[in-house]
Protein backbone atom coordinates (compact mmCIF):
# COMPACT_ATOMS: atom_id res chain seq x y z
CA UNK A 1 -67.03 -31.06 27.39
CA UNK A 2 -65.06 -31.47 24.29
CA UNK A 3 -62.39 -29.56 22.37
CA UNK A 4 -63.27 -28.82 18.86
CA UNK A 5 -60.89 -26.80 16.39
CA UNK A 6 -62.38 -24.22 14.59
CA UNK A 7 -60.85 -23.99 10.42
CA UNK A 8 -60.70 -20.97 8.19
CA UNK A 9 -63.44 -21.88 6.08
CA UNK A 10 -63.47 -21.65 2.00
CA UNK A 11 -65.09 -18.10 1.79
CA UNK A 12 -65.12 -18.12 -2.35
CA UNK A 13 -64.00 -19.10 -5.36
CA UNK A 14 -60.33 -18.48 -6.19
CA UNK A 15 -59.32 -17.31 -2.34
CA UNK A 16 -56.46 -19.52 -0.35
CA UNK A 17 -56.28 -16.78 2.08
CA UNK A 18 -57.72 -14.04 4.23
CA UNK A 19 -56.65 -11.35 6.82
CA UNK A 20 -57.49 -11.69 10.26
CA UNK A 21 -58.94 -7.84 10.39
CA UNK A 22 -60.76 -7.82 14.09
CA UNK A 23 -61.52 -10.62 16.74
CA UNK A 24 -64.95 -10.06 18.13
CA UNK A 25 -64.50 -12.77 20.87
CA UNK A 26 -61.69 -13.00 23.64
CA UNK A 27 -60.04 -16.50 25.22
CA UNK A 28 -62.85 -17.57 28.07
CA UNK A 29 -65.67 -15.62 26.78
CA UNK A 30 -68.55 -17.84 26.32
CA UNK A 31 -69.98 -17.24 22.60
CA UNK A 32 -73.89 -19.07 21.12
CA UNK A 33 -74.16 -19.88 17.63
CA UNK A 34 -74.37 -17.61 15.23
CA UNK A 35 -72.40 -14.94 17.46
CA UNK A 36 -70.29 -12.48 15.54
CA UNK A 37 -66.75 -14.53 15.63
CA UNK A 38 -64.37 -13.03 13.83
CA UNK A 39 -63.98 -10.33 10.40
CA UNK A 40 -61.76 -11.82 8.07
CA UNK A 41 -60.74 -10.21 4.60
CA UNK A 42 -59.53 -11.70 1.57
CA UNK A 43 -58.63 -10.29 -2.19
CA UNK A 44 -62.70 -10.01 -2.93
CA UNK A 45 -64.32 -8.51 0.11
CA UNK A 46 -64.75 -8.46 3.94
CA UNK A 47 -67.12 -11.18 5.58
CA UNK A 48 -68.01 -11.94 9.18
CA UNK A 49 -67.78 -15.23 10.12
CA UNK A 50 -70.03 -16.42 13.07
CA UNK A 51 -69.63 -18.64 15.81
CA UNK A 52 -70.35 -22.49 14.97
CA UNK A 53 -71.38 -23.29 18.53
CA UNK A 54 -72.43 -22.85 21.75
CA UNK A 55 -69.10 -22.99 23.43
CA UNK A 56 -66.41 -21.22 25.33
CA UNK A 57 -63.41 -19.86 23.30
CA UNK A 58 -60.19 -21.92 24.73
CA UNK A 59 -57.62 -20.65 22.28
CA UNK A 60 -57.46 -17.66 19.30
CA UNK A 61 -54.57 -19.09 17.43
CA UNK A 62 -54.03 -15.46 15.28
CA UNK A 63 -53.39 -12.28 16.05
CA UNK A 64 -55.09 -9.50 14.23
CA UNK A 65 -53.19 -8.48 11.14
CA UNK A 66 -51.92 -12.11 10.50
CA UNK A 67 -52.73 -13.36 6.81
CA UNK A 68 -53.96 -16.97 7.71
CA UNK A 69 -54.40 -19.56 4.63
CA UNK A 70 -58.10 -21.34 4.22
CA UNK A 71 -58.53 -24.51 5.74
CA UNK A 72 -55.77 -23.14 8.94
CA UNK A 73 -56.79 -23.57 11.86
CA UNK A 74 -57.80 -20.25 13.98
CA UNK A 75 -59.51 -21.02 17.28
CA UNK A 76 -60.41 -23.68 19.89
CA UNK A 77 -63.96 -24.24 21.58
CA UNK A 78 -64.33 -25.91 24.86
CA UNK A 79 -67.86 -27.10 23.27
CA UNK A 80 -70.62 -27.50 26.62
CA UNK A 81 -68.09 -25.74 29.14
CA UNK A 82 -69.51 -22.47 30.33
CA UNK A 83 -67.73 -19.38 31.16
CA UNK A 84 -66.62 -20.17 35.04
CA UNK A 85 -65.27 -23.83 34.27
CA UNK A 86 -63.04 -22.20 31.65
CA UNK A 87 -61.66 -19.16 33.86
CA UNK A 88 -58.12 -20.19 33.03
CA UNK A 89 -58.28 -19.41 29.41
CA UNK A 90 -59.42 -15.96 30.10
CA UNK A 91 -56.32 -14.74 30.46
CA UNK A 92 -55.01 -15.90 27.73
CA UNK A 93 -53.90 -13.44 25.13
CA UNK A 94 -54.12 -14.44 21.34
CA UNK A 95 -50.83 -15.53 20.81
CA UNK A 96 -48.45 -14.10 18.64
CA UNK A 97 -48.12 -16.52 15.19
CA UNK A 98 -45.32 -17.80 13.06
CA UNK A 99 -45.15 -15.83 9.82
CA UNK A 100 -48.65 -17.15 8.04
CA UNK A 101 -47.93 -19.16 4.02
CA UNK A 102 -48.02 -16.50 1.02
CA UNK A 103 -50.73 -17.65 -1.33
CA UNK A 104 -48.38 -19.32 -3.30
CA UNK A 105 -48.13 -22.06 -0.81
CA UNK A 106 -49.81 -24.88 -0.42
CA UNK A 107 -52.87 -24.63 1.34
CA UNK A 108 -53.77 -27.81 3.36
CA UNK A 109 -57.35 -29.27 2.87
CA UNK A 110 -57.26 -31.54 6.28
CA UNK A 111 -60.51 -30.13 7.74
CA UNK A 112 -64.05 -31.08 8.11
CA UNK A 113 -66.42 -28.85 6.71
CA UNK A 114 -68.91 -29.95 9.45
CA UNK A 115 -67.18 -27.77 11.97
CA UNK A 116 -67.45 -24.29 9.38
CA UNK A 117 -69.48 -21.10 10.40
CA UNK A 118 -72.22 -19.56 8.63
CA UNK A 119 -70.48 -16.92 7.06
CA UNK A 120 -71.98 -13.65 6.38
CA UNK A 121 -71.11 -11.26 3.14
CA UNK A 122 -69.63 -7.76 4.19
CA UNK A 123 -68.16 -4.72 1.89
CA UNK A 124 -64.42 -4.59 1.83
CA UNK A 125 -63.74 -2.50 4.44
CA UNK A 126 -61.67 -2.43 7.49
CA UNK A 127 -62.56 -0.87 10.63
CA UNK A 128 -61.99 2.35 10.88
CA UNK A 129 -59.33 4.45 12.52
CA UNK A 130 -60.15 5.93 15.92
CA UNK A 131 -62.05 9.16 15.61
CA UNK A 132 -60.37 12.73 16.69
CA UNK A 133 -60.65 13.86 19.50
CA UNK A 134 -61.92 16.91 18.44
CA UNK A 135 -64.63 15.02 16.63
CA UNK A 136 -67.67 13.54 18.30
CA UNK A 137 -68.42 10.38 17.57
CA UNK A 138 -72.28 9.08 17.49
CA UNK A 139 -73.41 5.67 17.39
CA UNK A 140 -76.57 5.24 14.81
CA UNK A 141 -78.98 2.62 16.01
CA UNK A 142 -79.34 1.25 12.37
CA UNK A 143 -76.40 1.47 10.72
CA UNK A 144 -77.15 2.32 6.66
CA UNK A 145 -80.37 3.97 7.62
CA UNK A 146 -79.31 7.52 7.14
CA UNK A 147 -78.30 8.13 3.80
CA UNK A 148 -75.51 10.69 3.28
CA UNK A 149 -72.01 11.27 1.32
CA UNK A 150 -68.87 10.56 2.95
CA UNK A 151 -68.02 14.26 3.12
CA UNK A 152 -71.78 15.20 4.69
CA UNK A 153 -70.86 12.46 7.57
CA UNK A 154 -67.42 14.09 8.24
CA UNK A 155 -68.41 17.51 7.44
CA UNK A 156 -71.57 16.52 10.31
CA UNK A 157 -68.53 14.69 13.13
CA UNK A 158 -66.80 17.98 12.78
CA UNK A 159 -70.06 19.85 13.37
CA UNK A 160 -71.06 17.99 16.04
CA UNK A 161 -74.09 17.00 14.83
CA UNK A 162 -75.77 13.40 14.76
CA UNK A 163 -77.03 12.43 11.22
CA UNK A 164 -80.44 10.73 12.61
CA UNK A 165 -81.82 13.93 13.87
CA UNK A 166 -81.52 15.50 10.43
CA UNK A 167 -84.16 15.80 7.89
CA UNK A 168 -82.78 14.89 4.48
CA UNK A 169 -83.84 17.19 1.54
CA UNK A 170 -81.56 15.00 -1.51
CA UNK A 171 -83.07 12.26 -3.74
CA UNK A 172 -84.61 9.35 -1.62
CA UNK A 173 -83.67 11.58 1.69
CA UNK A 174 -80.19 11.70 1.28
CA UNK A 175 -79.23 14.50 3.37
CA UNK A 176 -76.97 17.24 2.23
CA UNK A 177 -74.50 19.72 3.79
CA UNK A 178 -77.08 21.84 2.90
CA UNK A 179 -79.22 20.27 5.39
CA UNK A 180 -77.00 20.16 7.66
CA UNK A 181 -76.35 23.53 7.80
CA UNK A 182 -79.92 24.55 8.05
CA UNK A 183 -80.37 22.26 11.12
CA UNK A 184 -77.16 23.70 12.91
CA UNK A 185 -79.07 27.35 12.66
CA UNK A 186 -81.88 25.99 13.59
CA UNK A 187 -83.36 27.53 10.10
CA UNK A 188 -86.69 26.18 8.82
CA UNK A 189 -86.07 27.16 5.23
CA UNK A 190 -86.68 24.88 2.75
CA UNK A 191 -84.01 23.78 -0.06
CA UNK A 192 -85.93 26.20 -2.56
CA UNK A 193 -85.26 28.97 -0.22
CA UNK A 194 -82.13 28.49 2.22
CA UNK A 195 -79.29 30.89 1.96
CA UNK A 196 -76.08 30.37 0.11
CA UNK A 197 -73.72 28.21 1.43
CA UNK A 198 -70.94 29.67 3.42
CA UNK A 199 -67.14 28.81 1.91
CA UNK A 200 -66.17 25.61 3.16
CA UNK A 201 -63.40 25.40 6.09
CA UNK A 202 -60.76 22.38 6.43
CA UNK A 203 -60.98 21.10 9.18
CA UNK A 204 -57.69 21.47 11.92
CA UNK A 205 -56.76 17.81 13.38
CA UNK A 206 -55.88 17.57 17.08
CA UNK A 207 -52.58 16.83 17.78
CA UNK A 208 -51.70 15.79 21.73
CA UNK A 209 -49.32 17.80 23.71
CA UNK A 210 -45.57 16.53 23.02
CA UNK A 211 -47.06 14.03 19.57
CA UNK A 212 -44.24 13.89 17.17
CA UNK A 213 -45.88 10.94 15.18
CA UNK A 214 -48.88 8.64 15.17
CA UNK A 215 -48.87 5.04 14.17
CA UNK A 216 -51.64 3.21 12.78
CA UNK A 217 -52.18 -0.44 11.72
CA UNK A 218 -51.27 -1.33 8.33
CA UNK A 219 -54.07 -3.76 7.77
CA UNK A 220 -57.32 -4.57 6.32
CA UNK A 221 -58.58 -2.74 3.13
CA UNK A 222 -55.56 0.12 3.73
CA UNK A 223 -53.08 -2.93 2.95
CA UNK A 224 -55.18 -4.57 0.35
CA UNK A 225 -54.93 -1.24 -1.73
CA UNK A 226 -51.47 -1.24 -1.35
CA UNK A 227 -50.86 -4.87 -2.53
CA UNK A 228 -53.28 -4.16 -5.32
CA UNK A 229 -52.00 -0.95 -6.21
CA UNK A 230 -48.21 -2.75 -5.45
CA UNK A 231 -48.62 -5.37 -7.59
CA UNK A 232 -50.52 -3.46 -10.79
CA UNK A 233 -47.73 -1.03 -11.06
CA UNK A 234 -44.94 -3.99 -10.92
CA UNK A 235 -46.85 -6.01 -13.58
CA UNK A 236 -48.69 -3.57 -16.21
CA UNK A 237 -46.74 -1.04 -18.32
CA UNK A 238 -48.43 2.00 -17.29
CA UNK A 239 -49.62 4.99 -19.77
CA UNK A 240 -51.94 7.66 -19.92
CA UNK A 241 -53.18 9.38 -22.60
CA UNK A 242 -55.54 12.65 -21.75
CA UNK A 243 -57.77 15.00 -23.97
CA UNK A 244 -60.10 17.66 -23.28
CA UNK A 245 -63.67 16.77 -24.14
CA UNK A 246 -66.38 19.87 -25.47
CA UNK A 247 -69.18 18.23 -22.64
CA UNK A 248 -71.84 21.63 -23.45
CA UNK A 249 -74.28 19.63 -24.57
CA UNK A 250 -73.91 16.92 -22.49
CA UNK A 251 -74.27 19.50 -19.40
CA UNK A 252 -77.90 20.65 -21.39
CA UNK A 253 -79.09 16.95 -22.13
CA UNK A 254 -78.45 15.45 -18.52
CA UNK A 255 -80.05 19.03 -16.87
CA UNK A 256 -82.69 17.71 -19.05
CA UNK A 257 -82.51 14.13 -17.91
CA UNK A 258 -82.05 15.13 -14.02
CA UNK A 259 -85.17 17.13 -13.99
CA UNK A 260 -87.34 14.09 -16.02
CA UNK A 261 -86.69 11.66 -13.35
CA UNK A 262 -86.46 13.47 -10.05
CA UNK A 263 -89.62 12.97 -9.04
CA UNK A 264 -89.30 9.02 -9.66
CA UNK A 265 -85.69 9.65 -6.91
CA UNK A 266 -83.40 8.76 -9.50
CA UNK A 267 -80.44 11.16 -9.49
CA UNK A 268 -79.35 11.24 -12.91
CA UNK A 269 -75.48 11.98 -13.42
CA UNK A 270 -72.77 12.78 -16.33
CA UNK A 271 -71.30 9.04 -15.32
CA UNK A 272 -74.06 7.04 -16.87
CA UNK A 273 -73.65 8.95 -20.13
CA UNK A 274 -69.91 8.20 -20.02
CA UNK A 275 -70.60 4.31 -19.35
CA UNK A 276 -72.38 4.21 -22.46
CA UNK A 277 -69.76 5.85 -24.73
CA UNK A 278 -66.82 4.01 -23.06
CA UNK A 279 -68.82 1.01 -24.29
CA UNK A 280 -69.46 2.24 -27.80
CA UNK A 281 -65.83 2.64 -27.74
CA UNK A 282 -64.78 -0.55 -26.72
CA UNK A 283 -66.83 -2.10 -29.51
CA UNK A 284 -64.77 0.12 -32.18
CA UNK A 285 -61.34 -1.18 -29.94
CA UNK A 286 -62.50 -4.42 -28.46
CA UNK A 287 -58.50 -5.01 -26.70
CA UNK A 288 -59.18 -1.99 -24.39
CA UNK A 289 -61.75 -4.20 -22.91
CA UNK A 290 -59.53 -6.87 -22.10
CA UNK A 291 -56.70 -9.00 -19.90
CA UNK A 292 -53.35 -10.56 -19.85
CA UNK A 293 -53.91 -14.16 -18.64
CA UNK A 294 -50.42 -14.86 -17.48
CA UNK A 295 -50.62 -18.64 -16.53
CA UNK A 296 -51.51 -19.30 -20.16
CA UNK A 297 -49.46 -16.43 -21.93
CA UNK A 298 -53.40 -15.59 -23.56
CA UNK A 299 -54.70 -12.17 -24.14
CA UNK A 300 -58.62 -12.23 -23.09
CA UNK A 301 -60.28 -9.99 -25.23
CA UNK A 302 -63.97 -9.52 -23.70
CA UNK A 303 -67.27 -8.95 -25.18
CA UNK A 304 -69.12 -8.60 -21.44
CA UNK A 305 -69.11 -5.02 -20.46
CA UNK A 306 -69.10 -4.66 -16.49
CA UNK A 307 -67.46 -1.37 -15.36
CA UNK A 308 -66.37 -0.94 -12.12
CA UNK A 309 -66.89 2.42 -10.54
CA UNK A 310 -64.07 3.40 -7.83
CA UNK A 311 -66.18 4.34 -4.74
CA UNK A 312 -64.81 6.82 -1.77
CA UNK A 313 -65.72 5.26 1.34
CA UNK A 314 -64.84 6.14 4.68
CA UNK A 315 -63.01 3.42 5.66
CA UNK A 316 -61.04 3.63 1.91
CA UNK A 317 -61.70 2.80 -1.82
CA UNK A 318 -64.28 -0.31 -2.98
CA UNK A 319 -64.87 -0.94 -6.53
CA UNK A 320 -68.35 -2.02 -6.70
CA UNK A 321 -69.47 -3.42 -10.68
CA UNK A 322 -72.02 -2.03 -12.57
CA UNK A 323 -72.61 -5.17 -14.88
CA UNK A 324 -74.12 -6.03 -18.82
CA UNK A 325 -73.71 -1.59 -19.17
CA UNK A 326 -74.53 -2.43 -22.85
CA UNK A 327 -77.89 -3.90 -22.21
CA UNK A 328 -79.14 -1.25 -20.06
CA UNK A 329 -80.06 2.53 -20.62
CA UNK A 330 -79.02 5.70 -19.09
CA UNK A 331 -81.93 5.74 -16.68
CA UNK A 332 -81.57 1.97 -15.59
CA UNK A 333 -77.63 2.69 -15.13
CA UNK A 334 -78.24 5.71 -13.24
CA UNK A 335 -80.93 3.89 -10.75
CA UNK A 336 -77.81 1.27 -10.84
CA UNK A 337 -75.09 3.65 -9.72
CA UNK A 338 -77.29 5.20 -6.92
CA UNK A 339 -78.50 2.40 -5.06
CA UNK A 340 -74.94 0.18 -5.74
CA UNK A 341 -73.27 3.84 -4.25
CA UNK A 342 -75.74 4.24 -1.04
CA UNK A 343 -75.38 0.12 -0.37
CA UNK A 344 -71.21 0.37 -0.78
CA UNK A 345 -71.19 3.36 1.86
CA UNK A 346 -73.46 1.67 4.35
CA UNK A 347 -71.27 -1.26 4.32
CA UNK A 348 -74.22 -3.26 3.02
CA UNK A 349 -72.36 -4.15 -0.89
CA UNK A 350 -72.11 -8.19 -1.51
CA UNK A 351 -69.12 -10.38 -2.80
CA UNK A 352 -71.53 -10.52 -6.44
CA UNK A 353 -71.28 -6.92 -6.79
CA UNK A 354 -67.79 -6.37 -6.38
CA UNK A 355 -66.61 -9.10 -8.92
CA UNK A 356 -66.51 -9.40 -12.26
CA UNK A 357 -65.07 -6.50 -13.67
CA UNK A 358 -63.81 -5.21 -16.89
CA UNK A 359 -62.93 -2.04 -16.95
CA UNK A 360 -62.73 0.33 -14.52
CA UNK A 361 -63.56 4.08 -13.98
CA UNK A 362 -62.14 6.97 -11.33
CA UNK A 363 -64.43 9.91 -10.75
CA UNK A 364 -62.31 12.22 -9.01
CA UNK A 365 -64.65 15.47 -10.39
CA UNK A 366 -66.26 16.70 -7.33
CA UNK A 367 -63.35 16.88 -5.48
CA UNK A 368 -61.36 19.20 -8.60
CA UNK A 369 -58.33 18.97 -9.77
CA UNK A 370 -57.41 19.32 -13.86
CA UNK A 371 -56.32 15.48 -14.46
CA UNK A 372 -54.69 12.49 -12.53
CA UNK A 373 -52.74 9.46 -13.92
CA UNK A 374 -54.75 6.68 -12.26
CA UNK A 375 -53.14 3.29 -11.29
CA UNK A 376 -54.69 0.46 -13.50
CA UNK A 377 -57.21 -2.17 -12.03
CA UNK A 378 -55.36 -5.21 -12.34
CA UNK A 379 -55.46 -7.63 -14.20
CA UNK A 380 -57.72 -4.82 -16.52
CA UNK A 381 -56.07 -3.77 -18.79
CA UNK A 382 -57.19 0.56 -18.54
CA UNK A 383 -58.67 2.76 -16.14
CA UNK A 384 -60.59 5.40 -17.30
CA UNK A 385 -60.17 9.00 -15.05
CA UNK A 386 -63.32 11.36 -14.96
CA UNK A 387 -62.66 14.93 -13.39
CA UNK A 388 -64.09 17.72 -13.12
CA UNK A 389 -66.00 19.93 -15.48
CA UNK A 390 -65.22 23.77 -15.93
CA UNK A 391 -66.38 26.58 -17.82
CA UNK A 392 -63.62 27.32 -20.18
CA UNK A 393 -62.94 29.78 -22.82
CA UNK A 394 -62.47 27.79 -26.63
CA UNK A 395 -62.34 28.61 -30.35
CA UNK A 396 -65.35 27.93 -32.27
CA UNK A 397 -65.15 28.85 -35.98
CA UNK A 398 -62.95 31.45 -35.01
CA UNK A 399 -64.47 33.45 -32.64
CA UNK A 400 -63.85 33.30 -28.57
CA UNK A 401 -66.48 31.51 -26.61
CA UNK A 402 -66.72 29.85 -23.21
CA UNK A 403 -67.79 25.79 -22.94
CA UNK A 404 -68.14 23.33 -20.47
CA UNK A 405 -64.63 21.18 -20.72
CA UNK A 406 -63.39 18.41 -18.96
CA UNK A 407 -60.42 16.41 -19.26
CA UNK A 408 -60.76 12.25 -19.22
CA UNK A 409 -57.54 10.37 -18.70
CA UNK A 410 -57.11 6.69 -19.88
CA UNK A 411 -54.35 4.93 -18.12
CA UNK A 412 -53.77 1.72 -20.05
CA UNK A 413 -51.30 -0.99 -20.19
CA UNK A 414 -48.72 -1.19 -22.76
CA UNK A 415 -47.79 -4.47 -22.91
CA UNK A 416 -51.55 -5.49 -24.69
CA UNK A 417 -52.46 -2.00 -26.04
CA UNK A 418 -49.85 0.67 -28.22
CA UNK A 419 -50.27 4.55 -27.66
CA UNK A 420 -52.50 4.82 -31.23
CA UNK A 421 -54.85 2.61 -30.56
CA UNK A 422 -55.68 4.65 -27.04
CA UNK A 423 -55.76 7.89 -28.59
CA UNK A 424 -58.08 6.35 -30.92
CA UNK A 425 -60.08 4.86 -28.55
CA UNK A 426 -60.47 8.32 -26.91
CA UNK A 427 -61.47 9.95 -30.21
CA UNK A 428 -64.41 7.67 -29.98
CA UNK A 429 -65.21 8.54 -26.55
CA UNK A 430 -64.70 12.26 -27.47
CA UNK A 431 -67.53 12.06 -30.95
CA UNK A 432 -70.00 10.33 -28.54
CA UNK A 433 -69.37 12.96 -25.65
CA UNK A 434 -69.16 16.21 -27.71
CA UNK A 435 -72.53 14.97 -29.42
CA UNK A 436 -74.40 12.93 -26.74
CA UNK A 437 -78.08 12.20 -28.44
CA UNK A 438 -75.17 9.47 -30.18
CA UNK A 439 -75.46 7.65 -27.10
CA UNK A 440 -79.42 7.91 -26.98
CA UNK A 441 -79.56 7.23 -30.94
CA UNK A 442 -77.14 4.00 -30.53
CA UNK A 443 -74.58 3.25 -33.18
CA UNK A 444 -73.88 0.97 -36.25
């Protein structure tokens, strides 16, 4: 038997820290290689990390919610002890640590990288908060299988109603609340010829008898929001700028483009169309495509275009990257966007696809709303706000008429860009939105 300390290994480039966000292991459990170990999350993403070796745990030297620096150690194995020899340790508790280093401290590089896990890439994504009582909770064999919208799986827990035993009618199978209404009646209409929707109900929370308050955890990707979100609003000099955009015939020309490519399963949305003008755009104003490098007091301007697109997951928000938008047509993008969306929500996304950002985009438009002032993507310099479109009655040539409008809201930072050169930016976007074959005809 031998005692072998187990490190925080170097999960990337650029981290000196992670988050211990769940133990999978207890003190005195005996673990085999490769065994789930422990979830750890850091700036970029959430990994597991596996077990190194076929040992008993002695000693977790975290506690869940501690922010441990790389290279720390974490745990003890009792490596070629088995379970029974090590019945001591099992009641040991994972202690509770000393304040862990910010990441401005040094981190110490002591370890031997022999002793490091296989580590496994994860979305960023902490575990989820218990479930309602008042909503069943099924466990999916295959996790990412079933393919379905964050409100379709809580709209199905408050139904009652396990997603596996539905029959999806969407693009690729995704199923629908449509579908999921048909399968609650027991209907065997199909999608051409179910009945209308009923109005949707909000759902009522259970609250126990006496409950003045409920406390959760402030950890994982919850906290990493709020130090992103924290730190972005301390550092950038927030504005927005907003206009309403004429989008009539872009709501004819994607119809158009929706019902080319159905049949190949690619969904074709009004985001891919934006993409594309928010990069004709940039190239007009190159600086709203761009960063403040602090440490060298240089401002970046950059000629890669690789949007981010803010993604509502339910365990919170993940900014998967869409990268090289300027190389790649509506179609491609779309195909993009679909199968980047489906892999975020499974909790299948890699590190690669959530780094390397540029710019940044917040669809908030099929939830409603008129506008919102969205919190920049630091170190980005603007986030671009998408909501919803609505038949509205404008002015043309002086007579009454009713269009398709939507508002898009640029918040940007004022210490690279001034107010002008974002409402000019947003004229651009505006010409290649109001007249969208632009975007199909490219530009000089």
């Amino acid at each position: 038997m031998a005692l072998k300390e187990f490190r925080l290994p170097d999960i990337g480039e650029g981290i000196a820290e992670g988050e211990i966000v769940s133990w999978k292991v207890q003190p005195g459990q005996q673990v085999k290689e490769e065994d789930e170990f422990v979830e750890v999350m850091t700036d970029k993403a959430t990994v597991m990390i596996t077990s190194p070796f076929d040992a008993v745990v002695k000693e977790l030297k975290y506690k869940e919610g501690d922010v441990v620096p790389v290279e720390a150690v974490i745990a003890v194995f009792d490596v070629g002890a088995t379970a029974g020899s090590s019945a001591p340790a099992a009641a040991e508790a994972p202690p509770k640590a000393a304040p862990a280093p910010t990441s401005s401290a040094p981190t110490a590089k002591t370890g031997s990288s022999n002793d490091r896990p296989v580590e496994v890439p994860r979305p960023a994504a902490a575990a989820p908060a218990a479930a309602s009582p008042a909503a069943p909770a099924f466990v999916q064999a295959e996790p990412g299988k079933v393919l379905a919208a964050p409100a379709t799986r809580r709209r199905a827990r408050e139904m009652g109603m396990d997603l596996g035993a539905v029959q999806g009618t969407g693009p690729r199978g995704r199923i629908t609340n449509e579908d999921l209404e048909r399968q609650g009646t027991g209907s065997t209409a199909t999608a051409a010829t179910a009945t209308p929707r009923p109005a949707p109900s909000f759902p009522k929370v259970a609250v126990p008898a006496g409950a003045r308050e409920e406390r959760r955890p402030f950890r994982g990707l919850r906290r990493k929001i709020a130090e992103a979100m924290t730190r972005s609003k301390h550092t950038a000099a927030h504005f927005t700028y907003v206009d309403d955009i004429d989008v009539t015939e872009l709501v004819k020309l994607r119809k158009e483009a929706k019902a080319l490519y159905a049949d190949d399963g690619v969904n074709v949305t009004y985001l891919p169309f934006i993409m594309k003008a928010v990069v004709a755009a940039m190239k007009r104003y190159p600086e709203m495509n761009s960063s403040l490098d602090e440490t060298t007091n240089e401002w970046v301007i950059k000629y890669d275009y690789n949007i981010g697109i803010a993604t509502d997951t339910d365990n919170g928000l993940v900014v998967p990257v869409i990268k090289d938008v300027e190389h790649k047509s509506i179609v491609q993008i779309a195909h993009e966007l679909q199968e980047l969306a489906e892999a975020t929500r499974a909790g299948k996304v890699s590190i690669d696809q959530l780094q390397g950002g540029t710019f940044t985009i917040t669809n908030a438009g099929n939830i409603g709303g008129l506008f919102a002032t969205p919190v920049i993507n630091f170190p980005e310099v603007a986030i671009l706000g998408v909501h919803k479109i609505k038949q509205t009655p404008v002015v043309k040539d002086g007579q009454v008429a009713i269009a398709d409008v939507m508002y898009l809201s640029i918040s940007i930072d004022h210490r690279l860009v001034d107010g002008a050169t974002g409402a000019r930016w947003m004229n651009v976007m505006k010409d290649y939105l109001e007249n969208p074959k632009k975007l199909l005809l490219g530009s000089l």
